[in-house]
PDB file of N, CA and C in Angstrom:
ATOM      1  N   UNK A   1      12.713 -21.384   1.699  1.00  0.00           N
ATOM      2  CA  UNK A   1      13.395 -21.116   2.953  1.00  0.00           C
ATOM      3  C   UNK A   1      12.831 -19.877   3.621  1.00  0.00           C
ATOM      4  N   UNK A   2      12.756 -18.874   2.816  1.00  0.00           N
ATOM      5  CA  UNK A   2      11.921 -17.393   3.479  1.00  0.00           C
ATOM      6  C   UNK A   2      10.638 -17.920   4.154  1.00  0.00           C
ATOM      7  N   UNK A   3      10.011 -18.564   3.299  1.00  0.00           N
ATOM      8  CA  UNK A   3       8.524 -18.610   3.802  1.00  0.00           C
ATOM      9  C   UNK A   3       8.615 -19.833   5.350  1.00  0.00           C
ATOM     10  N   UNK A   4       9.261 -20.647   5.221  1.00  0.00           N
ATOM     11  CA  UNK A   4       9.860 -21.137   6.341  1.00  0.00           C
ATOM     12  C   UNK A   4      10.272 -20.016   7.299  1.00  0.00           C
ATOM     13  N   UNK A   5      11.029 -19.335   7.423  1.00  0.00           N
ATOM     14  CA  UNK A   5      11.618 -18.274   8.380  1.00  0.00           C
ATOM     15  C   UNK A   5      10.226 -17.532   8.440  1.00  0.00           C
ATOM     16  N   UNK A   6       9.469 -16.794   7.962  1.00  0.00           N
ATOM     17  CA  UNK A   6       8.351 -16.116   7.965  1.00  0.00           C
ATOM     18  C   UNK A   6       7.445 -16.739   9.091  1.00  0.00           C
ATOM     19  N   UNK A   7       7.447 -18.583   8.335  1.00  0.00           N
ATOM     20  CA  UNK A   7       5.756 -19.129   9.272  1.00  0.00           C
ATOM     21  C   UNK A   7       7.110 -19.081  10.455  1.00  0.00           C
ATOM     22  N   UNK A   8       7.662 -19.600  10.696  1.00  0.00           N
ATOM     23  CA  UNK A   8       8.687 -19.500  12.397  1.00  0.00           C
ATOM     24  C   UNK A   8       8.661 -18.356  12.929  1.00  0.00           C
ATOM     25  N   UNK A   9       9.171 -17.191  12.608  1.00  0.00           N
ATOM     26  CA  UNK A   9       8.798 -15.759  13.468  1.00  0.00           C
ATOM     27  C   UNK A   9       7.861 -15.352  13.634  1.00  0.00           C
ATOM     28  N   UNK A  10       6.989 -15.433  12.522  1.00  0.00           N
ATOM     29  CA  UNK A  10       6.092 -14.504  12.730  1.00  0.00           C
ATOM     30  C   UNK A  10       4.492 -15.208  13.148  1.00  0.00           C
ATOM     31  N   UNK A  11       4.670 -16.550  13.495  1.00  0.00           N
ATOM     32  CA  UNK A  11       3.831 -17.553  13.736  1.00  0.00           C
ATOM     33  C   UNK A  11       2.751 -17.481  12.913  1.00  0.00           C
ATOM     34  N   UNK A  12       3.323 -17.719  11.693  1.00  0.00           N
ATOM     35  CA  UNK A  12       1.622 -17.847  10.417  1.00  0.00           C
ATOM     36  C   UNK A  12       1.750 -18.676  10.086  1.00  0.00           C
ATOM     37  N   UNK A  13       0.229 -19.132   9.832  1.00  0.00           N
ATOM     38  CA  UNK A  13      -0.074 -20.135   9.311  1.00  0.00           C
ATOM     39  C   UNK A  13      -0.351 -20.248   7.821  1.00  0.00           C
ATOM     40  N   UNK A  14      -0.711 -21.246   7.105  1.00  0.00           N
ATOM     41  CA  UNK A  14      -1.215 -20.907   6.029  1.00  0.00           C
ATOM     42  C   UNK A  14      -2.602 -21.217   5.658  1.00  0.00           C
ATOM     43  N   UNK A  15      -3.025 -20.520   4.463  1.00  0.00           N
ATOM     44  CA  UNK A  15      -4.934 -19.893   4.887  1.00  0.00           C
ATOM     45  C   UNK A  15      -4.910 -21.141   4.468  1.00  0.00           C
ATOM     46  N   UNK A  16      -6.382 -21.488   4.846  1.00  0.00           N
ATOM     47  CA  UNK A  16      -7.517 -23.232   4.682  1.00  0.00           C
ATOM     48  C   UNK A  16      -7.524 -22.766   3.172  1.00  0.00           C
ATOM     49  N   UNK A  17      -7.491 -24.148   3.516  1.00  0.00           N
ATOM     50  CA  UNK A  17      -7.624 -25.158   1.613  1.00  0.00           C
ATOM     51  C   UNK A  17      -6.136 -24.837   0.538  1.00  0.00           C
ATOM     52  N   UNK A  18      -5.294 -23.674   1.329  1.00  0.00           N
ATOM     53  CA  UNK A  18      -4.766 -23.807   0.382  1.00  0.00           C
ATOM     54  C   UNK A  18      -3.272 -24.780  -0.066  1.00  0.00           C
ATOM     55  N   UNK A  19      -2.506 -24.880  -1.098  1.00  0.00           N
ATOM     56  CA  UNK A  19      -1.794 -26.079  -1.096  1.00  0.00           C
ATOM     57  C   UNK A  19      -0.660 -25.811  -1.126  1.00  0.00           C
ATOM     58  N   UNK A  20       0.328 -26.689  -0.863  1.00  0.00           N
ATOM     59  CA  UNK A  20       1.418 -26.388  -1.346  1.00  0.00           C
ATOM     60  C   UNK A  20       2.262 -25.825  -1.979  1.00  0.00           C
ATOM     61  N   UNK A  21       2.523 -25.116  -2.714  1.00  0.00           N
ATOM     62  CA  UNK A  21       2.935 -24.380  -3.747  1.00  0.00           C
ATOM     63  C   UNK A  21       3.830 -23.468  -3.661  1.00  0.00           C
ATOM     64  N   UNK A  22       4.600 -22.810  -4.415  1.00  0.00           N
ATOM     65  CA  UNK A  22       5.703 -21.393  -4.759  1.00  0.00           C
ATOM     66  C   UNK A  22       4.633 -20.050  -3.671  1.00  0.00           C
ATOM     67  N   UNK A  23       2.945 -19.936  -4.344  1.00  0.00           N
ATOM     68  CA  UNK A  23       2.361 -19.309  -4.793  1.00  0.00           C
ATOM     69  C   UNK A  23       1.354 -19.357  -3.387  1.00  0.00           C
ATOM     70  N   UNK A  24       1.964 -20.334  -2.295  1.00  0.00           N
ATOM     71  CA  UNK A  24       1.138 -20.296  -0.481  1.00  0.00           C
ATOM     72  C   UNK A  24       1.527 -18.921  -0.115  1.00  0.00           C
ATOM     73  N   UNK A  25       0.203 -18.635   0.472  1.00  0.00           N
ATOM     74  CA  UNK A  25      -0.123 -17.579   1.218  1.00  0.00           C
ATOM     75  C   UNK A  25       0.114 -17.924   2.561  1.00  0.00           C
ATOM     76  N   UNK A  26       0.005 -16.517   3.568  1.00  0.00           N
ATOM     77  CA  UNK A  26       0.502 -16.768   4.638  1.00  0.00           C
ATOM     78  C   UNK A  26      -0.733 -16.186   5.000  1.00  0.00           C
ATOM     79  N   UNK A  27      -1.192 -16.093   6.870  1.00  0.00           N
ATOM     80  CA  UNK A  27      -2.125 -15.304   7.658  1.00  0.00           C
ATOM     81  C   UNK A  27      -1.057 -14.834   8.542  1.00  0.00           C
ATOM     82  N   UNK A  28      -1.180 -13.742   8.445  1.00  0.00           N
ATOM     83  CA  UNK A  28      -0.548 -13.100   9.809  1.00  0.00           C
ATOM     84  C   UNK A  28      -1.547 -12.957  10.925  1.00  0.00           C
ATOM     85  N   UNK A  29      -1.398 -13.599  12.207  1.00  0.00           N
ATOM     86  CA  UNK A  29      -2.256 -13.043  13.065  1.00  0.00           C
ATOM     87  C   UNK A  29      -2.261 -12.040  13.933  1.00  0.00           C
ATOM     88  N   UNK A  30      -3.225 -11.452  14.396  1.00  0.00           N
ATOM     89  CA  UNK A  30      -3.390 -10.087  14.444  1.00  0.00           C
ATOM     90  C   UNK A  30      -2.512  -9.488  15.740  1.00  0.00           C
ATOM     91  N   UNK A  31      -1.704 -10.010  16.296  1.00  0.00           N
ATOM     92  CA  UNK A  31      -1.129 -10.251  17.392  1.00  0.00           C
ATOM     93  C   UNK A  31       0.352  -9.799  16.421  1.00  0.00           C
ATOM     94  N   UNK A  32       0.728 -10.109  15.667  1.00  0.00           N
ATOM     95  CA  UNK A  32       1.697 -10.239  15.143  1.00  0.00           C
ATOM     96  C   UNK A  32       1.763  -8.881  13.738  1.00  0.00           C
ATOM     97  N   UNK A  33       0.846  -8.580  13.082  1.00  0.00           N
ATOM     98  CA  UNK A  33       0.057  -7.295  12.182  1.00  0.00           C
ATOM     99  C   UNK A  33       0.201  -6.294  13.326  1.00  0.00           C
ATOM    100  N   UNK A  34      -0.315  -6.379  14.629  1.00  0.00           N
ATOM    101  CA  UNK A  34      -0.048  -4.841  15.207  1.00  0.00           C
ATOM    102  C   UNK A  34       1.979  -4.415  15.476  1.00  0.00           C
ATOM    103  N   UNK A  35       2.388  -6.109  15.737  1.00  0.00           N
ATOM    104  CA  UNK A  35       3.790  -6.005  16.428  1.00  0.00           C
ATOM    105  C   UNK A  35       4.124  -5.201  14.551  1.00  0.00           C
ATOM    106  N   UNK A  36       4.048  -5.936  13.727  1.00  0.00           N
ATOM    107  CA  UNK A  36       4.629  -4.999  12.257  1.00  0.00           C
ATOM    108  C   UNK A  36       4.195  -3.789  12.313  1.00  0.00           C
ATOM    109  N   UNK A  37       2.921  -3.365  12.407  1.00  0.00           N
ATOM    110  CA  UNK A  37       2.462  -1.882  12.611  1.00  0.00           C
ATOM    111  C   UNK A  37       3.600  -0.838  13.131  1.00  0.00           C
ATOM    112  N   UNK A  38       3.329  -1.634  14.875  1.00  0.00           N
ATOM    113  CA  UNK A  38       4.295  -0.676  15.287  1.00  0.00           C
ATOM    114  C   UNK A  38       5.655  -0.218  15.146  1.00  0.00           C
ATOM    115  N   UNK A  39       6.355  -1.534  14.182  1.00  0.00           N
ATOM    116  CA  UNK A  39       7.672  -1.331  13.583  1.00  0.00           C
ATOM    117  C   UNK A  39       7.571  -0.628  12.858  1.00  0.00           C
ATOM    118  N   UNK A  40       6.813  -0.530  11.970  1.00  0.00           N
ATOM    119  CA  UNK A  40       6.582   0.290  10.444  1.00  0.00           C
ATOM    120  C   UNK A  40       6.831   1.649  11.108  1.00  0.00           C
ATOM    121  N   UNK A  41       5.757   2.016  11.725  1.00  0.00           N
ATOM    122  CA  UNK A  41       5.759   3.661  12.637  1.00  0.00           C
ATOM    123  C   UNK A  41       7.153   3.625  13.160  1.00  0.00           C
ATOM    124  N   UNK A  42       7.333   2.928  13.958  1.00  0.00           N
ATOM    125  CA  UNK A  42       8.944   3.497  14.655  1.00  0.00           C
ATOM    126  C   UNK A  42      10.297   3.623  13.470  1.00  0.00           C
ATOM    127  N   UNK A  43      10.004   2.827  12.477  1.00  0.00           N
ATOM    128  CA  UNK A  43      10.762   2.984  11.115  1.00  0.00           C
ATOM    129  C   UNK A  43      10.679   4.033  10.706  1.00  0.00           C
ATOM    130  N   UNK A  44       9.573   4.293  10.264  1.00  0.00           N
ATOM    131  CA  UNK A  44       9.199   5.845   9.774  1.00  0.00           C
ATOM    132  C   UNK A  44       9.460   6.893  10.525  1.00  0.00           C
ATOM    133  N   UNK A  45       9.448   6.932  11.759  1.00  0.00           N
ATOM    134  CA  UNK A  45       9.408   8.164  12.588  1.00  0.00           C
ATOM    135  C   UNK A  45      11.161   8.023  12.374  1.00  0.00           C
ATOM    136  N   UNK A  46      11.954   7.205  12.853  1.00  0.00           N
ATOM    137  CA  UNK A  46      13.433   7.624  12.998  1.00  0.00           C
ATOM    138  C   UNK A  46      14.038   8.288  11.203  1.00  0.00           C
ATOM    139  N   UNK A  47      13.146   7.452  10.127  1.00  0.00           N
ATOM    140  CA  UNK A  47      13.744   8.040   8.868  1.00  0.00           C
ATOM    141  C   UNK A  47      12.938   9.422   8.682  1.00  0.00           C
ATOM    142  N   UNK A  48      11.882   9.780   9.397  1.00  0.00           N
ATOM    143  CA  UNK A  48      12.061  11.296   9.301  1.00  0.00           C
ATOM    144  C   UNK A  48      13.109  11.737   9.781  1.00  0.00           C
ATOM    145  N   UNK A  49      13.779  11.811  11.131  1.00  0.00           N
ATOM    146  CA  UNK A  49      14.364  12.814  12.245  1.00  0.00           C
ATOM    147  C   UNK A  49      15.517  12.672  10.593  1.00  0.00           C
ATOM    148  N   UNK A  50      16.290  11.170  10.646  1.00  0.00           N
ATOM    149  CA  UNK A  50      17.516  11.245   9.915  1.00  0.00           C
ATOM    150  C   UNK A  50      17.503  12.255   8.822  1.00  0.00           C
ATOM    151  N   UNK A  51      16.502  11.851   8.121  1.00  0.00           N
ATOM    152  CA  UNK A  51      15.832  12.984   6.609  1.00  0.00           C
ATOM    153  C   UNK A  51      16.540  14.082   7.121  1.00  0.00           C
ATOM    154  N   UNK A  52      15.589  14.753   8.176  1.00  0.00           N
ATOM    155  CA  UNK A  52      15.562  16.313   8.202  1.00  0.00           C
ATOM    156  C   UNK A  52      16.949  16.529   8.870  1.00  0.00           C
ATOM    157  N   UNK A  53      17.577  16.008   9.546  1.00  0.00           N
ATOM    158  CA  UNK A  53      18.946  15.880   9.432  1.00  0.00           C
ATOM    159  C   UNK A  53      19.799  16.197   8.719  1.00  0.00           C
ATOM    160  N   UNK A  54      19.566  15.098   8.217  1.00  0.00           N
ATOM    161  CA  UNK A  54      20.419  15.498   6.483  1.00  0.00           C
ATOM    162  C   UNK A  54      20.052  16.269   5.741  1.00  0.00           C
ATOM    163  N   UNK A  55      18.843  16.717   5.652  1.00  0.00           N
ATOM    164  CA  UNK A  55      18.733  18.171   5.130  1.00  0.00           C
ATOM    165  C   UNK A  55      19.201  19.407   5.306  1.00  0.00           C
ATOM    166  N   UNK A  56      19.294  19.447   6.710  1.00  0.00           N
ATOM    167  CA  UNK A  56      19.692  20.793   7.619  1.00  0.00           C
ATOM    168  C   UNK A  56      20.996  20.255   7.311  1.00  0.00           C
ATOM    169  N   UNK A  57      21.983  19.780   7.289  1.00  0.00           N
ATOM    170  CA  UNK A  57      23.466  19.918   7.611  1.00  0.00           C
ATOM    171  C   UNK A  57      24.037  19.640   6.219  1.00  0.00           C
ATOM    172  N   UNK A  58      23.878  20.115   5.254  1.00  0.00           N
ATOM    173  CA  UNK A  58      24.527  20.024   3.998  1.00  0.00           C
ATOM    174  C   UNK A  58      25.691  20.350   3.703  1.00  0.00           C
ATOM    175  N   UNK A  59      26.129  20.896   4.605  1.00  0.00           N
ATOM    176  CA  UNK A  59      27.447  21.293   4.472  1.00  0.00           C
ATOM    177  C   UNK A  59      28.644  20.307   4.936  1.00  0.00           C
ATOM    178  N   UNK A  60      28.244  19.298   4.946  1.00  0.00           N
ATOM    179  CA  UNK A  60      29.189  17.855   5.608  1.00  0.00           C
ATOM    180  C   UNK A  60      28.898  17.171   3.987  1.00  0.00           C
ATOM    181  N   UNK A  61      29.737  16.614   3.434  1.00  0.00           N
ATOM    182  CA  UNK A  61      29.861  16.181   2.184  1.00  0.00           C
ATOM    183  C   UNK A  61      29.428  14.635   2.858  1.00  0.00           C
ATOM    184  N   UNK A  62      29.617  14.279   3.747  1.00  0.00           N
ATOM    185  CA  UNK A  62      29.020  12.991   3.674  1.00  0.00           C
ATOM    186  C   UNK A  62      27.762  12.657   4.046  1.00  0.00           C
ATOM    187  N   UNK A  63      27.138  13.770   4.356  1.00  0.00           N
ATOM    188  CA  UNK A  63      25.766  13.811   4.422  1.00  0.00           C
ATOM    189  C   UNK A  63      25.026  14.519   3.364  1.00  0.00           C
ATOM    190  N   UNK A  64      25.609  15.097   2.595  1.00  0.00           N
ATOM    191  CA  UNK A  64      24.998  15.542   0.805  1.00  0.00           C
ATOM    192  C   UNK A  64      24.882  14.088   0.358  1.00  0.00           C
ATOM    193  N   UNK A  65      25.774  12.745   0.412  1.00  0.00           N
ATOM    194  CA  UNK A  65      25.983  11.544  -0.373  1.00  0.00           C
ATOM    195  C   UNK A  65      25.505  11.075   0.103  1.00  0.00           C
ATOM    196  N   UNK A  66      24.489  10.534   1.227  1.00  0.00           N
ATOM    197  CA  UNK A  66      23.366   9.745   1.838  1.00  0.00           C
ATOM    198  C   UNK A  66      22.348  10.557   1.614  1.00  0.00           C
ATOM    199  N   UNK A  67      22.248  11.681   1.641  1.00  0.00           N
ATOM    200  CA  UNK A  67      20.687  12.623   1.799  1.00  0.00           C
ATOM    201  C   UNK A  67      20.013  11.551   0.801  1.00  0.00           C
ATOM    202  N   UNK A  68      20.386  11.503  -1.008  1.00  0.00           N
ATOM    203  CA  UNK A  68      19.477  10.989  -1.521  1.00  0.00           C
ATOM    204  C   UNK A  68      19.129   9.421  -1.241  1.00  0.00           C
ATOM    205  N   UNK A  69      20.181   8.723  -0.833  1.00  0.00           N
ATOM    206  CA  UNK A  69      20.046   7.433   0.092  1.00  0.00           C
ATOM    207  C   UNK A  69      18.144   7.408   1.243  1.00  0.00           C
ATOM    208  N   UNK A  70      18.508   8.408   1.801  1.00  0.00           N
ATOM    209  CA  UNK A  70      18.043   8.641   2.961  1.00  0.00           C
ATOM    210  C   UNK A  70      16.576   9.188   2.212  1.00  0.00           C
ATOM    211  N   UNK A  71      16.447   9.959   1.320  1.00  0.00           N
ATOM    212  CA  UNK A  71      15.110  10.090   0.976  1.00  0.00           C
ATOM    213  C   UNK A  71      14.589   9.357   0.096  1.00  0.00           C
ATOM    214  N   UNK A  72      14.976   8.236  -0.549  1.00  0.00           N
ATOM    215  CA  UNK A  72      14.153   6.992  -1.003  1.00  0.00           C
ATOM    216  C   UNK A  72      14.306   5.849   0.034  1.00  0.00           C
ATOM    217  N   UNK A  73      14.572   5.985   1.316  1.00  0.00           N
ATOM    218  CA  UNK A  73      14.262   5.068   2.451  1.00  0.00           C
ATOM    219  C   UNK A  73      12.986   5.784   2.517  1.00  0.00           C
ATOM    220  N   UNK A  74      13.136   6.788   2.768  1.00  0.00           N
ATOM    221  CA  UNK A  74      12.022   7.645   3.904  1.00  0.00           C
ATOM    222  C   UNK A  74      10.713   7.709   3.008  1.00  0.00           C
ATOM    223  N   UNK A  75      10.790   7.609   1.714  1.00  0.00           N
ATOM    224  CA  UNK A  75       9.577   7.370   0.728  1.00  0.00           C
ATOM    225  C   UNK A  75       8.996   5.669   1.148  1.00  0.00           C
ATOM    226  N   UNK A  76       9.804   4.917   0.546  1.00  0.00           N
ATOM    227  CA  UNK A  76       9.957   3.354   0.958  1.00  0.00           C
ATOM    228  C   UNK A  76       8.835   3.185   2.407  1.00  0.00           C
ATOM    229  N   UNK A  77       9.332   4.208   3.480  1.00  0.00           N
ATOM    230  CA  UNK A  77       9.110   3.605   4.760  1.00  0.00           C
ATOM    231  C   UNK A  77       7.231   4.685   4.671  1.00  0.00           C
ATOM    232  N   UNK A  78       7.442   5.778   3.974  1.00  0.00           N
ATOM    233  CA  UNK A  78       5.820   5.955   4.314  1.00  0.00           C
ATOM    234  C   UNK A  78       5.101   5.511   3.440  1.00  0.00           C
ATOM    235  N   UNK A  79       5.132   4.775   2.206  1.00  0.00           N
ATOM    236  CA  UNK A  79       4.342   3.781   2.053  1.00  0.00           C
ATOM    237  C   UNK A  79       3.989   2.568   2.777  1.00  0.00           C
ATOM    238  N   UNK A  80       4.905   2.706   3.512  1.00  0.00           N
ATOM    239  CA  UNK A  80       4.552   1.257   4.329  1.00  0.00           C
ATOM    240  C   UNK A  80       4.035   1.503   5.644  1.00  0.00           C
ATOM    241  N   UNK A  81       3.943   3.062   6.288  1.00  0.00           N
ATOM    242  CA  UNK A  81       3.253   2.882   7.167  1.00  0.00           C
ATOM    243  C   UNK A  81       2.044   3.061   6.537  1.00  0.00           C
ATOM    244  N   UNK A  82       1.865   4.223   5.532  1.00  0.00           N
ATOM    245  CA  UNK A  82       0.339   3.991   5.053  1.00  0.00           C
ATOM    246  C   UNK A  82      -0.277   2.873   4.744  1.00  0.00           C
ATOM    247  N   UNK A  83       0.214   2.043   4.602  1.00  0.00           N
ATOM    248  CA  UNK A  83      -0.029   0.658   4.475  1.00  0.00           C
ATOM    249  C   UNK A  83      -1.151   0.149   5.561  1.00  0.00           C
ATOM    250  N   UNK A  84       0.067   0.370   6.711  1.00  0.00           N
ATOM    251  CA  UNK A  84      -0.997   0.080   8.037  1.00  0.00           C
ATOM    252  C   UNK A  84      -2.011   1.254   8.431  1.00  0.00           C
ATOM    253  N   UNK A  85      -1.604   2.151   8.012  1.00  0.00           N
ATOM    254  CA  UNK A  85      -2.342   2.992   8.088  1.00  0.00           C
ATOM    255  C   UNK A  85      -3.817   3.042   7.725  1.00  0.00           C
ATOM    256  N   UNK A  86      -4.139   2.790   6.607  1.00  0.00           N
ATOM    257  CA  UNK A  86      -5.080   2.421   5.672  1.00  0.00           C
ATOM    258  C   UNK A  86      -5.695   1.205   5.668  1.00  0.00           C
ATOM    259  N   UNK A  87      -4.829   0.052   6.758  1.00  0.00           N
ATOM    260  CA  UNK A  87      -5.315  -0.884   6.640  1.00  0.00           C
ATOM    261  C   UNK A  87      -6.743  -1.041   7.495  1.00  0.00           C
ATOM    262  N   UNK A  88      -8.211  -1.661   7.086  1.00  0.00           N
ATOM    263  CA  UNK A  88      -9.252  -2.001   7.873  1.00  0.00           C
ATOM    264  C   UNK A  88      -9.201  -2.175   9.151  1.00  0.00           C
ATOM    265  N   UNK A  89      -9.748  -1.458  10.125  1.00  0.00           N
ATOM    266  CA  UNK A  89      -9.781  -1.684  11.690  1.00  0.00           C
ATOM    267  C   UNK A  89     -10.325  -3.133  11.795  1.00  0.00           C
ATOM    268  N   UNK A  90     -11.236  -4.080  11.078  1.00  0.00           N
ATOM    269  CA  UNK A  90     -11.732  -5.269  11.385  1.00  0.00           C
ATOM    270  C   UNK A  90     -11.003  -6.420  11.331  1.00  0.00           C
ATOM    271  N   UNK A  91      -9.507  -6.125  10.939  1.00  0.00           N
ATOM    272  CA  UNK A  91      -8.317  -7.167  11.262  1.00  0.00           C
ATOM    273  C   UNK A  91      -8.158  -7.490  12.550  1.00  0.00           C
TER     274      UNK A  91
END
């Protein structure tokens, strides 16, 4: 069902020759790799501001109990822009 919802949004296809399986790959086309890019970055940029947020205001008990919430998002989210980050310009 995911990979269904996946090829529908994100209009991929699946790579030549390959078959049916658990174990089908998808192509994202590159039209669709920059639209994730730029999510990734705008992800990342808002879980900084929140981060440092919640850093600076510790003195609100309900923001001591998300801080660590909030900094394994904000890890989560810059691996994933490095992701695109790092990824080959020849996509």
């Amino acid at each position: 069902m995911l990979k269904y919802y996946i090829s529908r949004v994100m209009n991929t296809t699946p790579e030549k020759g390959s078959r049916m399986s658990k174990s089908k790959k998808y192509k994202i086309k590159q039209k669709d790799f920059r639209k994730l890019e730029k999510l990734a970055e705008r992800i990342y940029n808002t879980v900084v501001v929140i981060d440092y947020f919640c850093q600076k205001q510790q003195e609100y008990e309900e923001l001591r109990n998300i801080t660590p919430i909030i900094e394994n998002l904000r890890r989560d989210s810059d691996k994933l822009n490095v992701y695109f980050i790092n990824y080959p310009e020849s996509f």
